[in-house]
N, C-alpha and C. Protein backbone atom coordinates (compact mmCIF):
# COMPACT_ATOMS: atom_id res chain seq x y z
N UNK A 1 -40.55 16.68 -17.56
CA UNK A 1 -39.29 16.16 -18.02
C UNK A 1 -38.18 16.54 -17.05
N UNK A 2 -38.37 18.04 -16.59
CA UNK A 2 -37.23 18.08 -15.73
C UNK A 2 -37.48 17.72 -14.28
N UNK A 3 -38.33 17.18 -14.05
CA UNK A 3 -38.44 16.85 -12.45
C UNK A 3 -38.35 14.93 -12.80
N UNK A 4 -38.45 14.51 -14.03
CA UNK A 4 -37.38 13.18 -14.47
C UNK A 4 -36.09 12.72 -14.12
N UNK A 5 -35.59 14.12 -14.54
CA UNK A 5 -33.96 14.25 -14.35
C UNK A 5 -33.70 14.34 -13.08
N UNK A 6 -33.98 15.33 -12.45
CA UNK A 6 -33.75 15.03 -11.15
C UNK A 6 -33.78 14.01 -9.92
N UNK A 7 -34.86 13.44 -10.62
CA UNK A 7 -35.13 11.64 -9.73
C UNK A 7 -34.50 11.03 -10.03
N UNK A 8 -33.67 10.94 -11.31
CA UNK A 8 -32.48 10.25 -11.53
C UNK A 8 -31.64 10.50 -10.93
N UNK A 9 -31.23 12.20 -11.05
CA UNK A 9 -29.85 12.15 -10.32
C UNK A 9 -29.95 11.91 -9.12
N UNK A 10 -30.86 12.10 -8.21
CA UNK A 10 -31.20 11.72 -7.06
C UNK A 10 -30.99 10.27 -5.98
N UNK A 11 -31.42 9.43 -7.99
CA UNK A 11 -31.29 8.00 -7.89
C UNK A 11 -30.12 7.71 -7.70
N UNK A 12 -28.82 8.30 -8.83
CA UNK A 12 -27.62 8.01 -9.01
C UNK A 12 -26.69 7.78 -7.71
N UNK A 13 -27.45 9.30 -7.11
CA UNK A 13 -26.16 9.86 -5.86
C UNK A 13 -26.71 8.82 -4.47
N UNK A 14 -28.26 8.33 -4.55
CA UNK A 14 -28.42 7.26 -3.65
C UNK A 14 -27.21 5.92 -4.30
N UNK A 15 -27.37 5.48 -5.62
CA UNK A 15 -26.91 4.43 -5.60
C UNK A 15 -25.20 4.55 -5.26
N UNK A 16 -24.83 5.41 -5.75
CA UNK A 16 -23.44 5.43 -5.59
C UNK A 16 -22.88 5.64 -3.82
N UNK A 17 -23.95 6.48 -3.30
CA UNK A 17 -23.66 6.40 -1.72
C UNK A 17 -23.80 4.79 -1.25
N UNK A 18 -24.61 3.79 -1.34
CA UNK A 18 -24.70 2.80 -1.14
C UNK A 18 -23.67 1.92 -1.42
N UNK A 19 -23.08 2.16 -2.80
CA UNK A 19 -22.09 1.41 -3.59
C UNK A 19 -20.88 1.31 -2.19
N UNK A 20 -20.57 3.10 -2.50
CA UNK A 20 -19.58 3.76 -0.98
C UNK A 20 -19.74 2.59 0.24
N UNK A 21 -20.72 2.95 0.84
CA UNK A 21 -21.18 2.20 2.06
C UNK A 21 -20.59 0.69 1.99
N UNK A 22 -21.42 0.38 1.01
CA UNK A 22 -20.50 -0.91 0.83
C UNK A 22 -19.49 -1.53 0.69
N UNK A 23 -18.67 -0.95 0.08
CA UNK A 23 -17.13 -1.44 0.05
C UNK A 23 -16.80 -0.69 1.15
N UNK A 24 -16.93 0.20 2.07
CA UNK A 24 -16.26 0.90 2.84
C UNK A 24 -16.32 -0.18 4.15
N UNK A 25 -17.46 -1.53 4.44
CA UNK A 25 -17.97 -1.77 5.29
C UNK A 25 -17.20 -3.12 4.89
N UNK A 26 -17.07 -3.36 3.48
CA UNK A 26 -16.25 -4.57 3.37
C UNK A 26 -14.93 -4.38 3.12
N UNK A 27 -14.24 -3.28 2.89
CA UNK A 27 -12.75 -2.91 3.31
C UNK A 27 -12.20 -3.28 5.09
N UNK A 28 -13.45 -2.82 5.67
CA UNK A 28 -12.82 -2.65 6.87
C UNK A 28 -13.02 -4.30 7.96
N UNK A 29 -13.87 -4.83 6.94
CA UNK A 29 -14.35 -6.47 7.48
C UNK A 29 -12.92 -7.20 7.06
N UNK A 30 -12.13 -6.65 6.10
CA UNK A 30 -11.38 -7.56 5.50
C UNK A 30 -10.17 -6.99 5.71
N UNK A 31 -9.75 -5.82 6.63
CA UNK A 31 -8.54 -5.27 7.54
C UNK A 31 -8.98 -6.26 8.64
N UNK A 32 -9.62 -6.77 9.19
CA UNK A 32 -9.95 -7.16 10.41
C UNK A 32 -8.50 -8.17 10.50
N UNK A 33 -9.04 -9.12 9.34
CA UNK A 33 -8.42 -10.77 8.69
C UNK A 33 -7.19 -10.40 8.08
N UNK A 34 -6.92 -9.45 8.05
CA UNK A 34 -5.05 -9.36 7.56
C UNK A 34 -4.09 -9.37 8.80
N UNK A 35 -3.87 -10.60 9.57
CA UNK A 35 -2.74 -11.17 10.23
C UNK A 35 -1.98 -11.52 9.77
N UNK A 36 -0.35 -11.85 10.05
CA UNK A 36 0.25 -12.36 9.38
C UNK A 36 0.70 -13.53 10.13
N UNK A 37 1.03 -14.65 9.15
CA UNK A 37 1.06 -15.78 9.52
C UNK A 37 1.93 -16.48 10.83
N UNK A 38 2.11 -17.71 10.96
CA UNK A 38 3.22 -18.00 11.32
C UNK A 38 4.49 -18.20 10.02
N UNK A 39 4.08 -18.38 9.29
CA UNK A 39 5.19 -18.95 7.99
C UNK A 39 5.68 -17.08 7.39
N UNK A 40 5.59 -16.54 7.60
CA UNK A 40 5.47 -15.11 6.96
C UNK A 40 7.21 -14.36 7.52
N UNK A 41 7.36 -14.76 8.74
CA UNK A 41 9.04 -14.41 9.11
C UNK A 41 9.79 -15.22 8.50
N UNK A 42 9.25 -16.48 7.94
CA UNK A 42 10.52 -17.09 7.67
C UNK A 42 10.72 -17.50 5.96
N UNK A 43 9.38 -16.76 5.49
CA UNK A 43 9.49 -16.69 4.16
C UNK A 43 9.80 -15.60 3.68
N UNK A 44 9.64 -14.32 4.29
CA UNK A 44 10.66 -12.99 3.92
C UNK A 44 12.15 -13.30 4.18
N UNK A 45 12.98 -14.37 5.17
CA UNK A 45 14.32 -14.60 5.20
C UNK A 45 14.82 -15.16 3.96
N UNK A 46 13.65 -16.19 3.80
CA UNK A 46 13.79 -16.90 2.31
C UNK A 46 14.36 -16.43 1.13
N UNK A 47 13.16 -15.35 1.43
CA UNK A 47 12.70 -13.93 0.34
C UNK A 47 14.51 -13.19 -0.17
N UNK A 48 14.89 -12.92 1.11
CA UNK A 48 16.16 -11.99 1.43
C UNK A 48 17.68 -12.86 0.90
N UNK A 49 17.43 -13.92 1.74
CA UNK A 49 18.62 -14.76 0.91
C UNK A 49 18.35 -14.98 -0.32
N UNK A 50 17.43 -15.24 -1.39
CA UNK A 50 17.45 -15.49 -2.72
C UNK A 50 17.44 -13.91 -3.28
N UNK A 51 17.18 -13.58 -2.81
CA UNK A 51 17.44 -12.31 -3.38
C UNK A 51 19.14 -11.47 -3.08
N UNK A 52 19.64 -12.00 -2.53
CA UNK A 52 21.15 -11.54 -1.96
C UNK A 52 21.63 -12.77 -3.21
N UNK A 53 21.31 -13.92 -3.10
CA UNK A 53 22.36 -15.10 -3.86
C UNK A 53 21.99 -14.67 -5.47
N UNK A 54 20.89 -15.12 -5.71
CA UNK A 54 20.66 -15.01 -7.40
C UNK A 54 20.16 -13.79 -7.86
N UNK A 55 20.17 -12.78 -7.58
CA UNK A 55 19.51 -10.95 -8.21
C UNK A 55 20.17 -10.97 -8.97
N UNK A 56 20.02 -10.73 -10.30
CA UNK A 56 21.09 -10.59 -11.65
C UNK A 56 21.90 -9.52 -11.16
N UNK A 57 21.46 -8.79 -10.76
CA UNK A 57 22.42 -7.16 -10.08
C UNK A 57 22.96 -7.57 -8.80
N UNK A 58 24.44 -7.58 -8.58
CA UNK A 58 24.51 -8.20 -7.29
C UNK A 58 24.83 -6.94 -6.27
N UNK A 59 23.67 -6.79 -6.43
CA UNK A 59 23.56 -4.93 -4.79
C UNK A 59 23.13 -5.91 -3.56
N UNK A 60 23.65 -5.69 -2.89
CA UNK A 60 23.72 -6.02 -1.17
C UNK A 60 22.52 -4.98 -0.60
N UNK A 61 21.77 -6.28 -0.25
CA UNK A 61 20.49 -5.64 0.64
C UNK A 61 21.11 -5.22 1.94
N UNK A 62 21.26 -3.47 2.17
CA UNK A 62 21.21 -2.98 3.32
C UNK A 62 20.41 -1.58 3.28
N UNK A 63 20.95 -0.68 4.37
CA UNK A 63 20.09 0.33 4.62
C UNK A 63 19.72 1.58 3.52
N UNK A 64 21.00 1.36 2.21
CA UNK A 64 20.72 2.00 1.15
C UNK A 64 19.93 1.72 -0.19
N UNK A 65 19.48 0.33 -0.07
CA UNK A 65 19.09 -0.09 -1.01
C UNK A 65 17.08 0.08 -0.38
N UNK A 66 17.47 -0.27 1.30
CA UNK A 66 16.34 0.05 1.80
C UNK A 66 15.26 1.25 1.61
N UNK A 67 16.14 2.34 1.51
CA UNK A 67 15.61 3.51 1.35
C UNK A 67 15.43 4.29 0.40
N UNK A 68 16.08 3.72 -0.71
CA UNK A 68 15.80 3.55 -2.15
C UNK A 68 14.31 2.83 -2.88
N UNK A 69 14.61 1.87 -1.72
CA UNK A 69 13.33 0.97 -1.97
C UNK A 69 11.48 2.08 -1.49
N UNK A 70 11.85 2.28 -0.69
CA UNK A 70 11.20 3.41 0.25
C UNK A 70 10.72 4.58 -0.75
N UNK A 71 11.61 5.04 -1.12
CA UNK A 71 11.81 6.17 -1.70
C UNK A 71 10.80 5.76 -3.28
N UNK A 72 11.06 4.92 -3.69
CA UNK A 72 10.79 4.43 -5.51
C UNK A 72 9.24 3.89 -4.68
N UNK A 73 8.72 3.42 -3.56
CA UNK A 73 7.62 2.83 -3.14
C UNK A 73 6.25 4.07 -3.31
N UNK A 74 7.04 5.25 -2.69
CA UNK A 74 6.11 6.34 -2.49
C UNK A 74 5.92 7.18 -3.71
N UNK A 75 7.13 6.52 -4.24
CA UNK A 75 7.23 7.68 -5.84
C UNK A 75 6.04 6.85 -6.77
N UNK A 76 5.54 6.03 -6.55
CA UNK A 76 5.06 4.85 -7.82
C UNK A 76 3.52 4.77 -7.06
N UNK A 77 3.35 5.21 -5.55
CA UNK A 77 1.67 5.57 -5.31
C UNK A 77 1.44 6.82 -5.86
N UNK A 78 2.14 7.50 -5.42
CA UNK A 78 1.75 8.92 -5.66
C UNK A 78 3.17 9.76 -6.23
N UNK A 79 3.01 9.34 -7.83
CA UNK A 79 3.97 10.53 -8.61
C UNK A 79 3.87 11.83 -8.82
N UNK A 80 2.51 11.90 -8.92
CA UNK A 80 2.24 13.58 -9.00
C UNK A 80 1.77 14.20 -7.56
N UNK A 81 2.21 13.75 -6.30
CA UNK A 81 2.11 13.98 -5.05
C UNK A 81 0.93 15.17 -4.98
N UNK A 82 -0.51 14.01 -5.88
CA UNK A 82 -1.53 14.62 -5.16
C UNK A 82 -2.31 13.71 -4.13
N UNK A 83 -1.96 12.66 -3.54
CA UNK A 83 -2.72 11.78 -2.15
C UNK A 83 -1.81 12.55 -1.09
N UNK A 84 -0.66 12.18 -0.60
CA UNK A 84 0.55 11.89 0.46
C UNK A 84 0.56 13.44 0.40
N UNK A 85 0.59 14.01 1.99
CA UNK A 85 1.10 14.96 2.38
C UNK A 85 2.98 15.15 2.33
N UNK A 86 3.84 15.76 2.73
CA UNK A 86 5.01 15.79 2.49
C UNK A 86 4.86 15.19 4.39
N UNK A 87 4.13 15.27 5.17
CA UNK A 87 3.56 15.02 6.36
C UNK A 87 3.60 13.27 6.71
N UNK A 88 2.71 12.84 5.45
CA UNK A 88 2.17 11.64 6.03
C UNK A 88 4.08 10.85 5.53
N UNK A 89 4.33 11.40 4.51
CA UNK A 89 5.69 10.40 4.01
C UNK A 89 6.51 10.06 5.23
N UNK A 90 6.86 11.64 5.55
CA UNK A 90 7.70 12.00 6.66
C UNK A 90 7.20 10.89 7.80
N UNK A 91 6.24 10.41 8.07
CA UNK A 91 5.33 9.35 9.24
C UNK A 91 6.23 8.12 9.12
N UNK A 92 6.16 8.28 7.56
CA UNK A 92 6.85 6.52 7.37
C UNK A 92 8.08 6.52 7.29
N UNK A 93 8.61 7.85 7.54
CA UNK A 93 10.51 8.02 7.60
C UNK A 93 11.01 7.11 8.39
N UNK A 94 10.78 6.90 9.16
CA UNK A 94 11.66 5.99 10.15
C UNK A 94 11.83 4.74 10.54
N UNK A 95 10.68 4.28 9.46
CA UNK A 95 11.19 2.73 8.62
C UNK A 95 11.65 2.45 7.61
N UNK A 96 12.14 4.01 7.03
CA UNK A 96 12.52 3.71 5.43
C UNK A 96 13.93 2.91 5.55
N UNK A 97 14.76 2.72 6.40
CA UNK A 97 15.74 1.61 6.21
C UNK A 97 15.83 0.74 6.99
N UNK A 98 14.44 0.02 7.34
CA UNK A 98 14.18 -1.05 8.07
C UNK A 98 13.65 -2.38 7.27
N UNK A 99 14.03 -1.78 5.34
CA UNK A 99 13.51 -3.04 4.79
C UNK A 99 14.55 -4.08 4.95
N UNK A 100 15.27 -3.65 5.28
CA UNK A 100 16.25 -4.76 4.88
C UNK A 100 16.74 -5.91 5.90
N UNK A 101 16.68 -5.03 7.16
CA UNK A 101 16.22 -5.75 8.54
C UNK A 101 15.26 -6.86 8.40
N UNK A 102 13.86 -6.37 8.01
CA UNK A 102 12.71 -7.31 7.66
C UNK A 102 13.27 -8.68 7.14
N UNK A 103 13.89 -8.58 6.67
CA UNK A 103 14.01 -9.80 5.14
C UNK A 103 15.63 -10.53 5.92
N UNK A 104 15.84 -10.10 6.79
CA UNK A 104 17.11 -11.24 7.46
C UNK A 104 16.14 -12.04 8.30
């Protein structure tokens, strides 16, 4: 009975390594194909003017709203800041008020 159990778990930790393997092999097949378009600059301008004209809140997209944006982005992956080093955030500091740039 107990050398049962063990071929199971044995089984498990094969299948789940495989499972791994697999999406890890089709994550990275499907980073390949994330280009961005030609239509993609000029539908974030789109993006930016409707969002400046009709936002029920009329806040002006600039470098404070940017980094707000930034700021509420990293807070909502990781609230209990157990992924993100205080390291890796700090990486993405120096686009935190470049959303707003983007979207003109």
């Amino acid at each position: 009975m107990r050398g049962h159990s063990v071929s199971r778990y044995s089984l498990c930790h094969l299948i789940a390594l495989a499972l791994a393997l697999a999406i890890g092999i089709s994550s990275t097949a499907a980073a390949d194909r994330l280009t961005p378009s030609e239509i993609h600059p000029r539908a974030s301008q789109v993006i930016g003017e409707l969002l400046s004209r009709y936002h029920y809140r009329d806040e002006s997209i600039d470098d404070a709203l940017s980094e707000a944006v930034y700021d509420a982005y990293f807070e909502a992956l990781d609230p209990d800041r157990y992924y993100f080093l205080e390291a890796d955030i700090q990486a993405f500091r120096h686009r935190a008020d470049q959303l707003d740039d983007e979207l003109r």
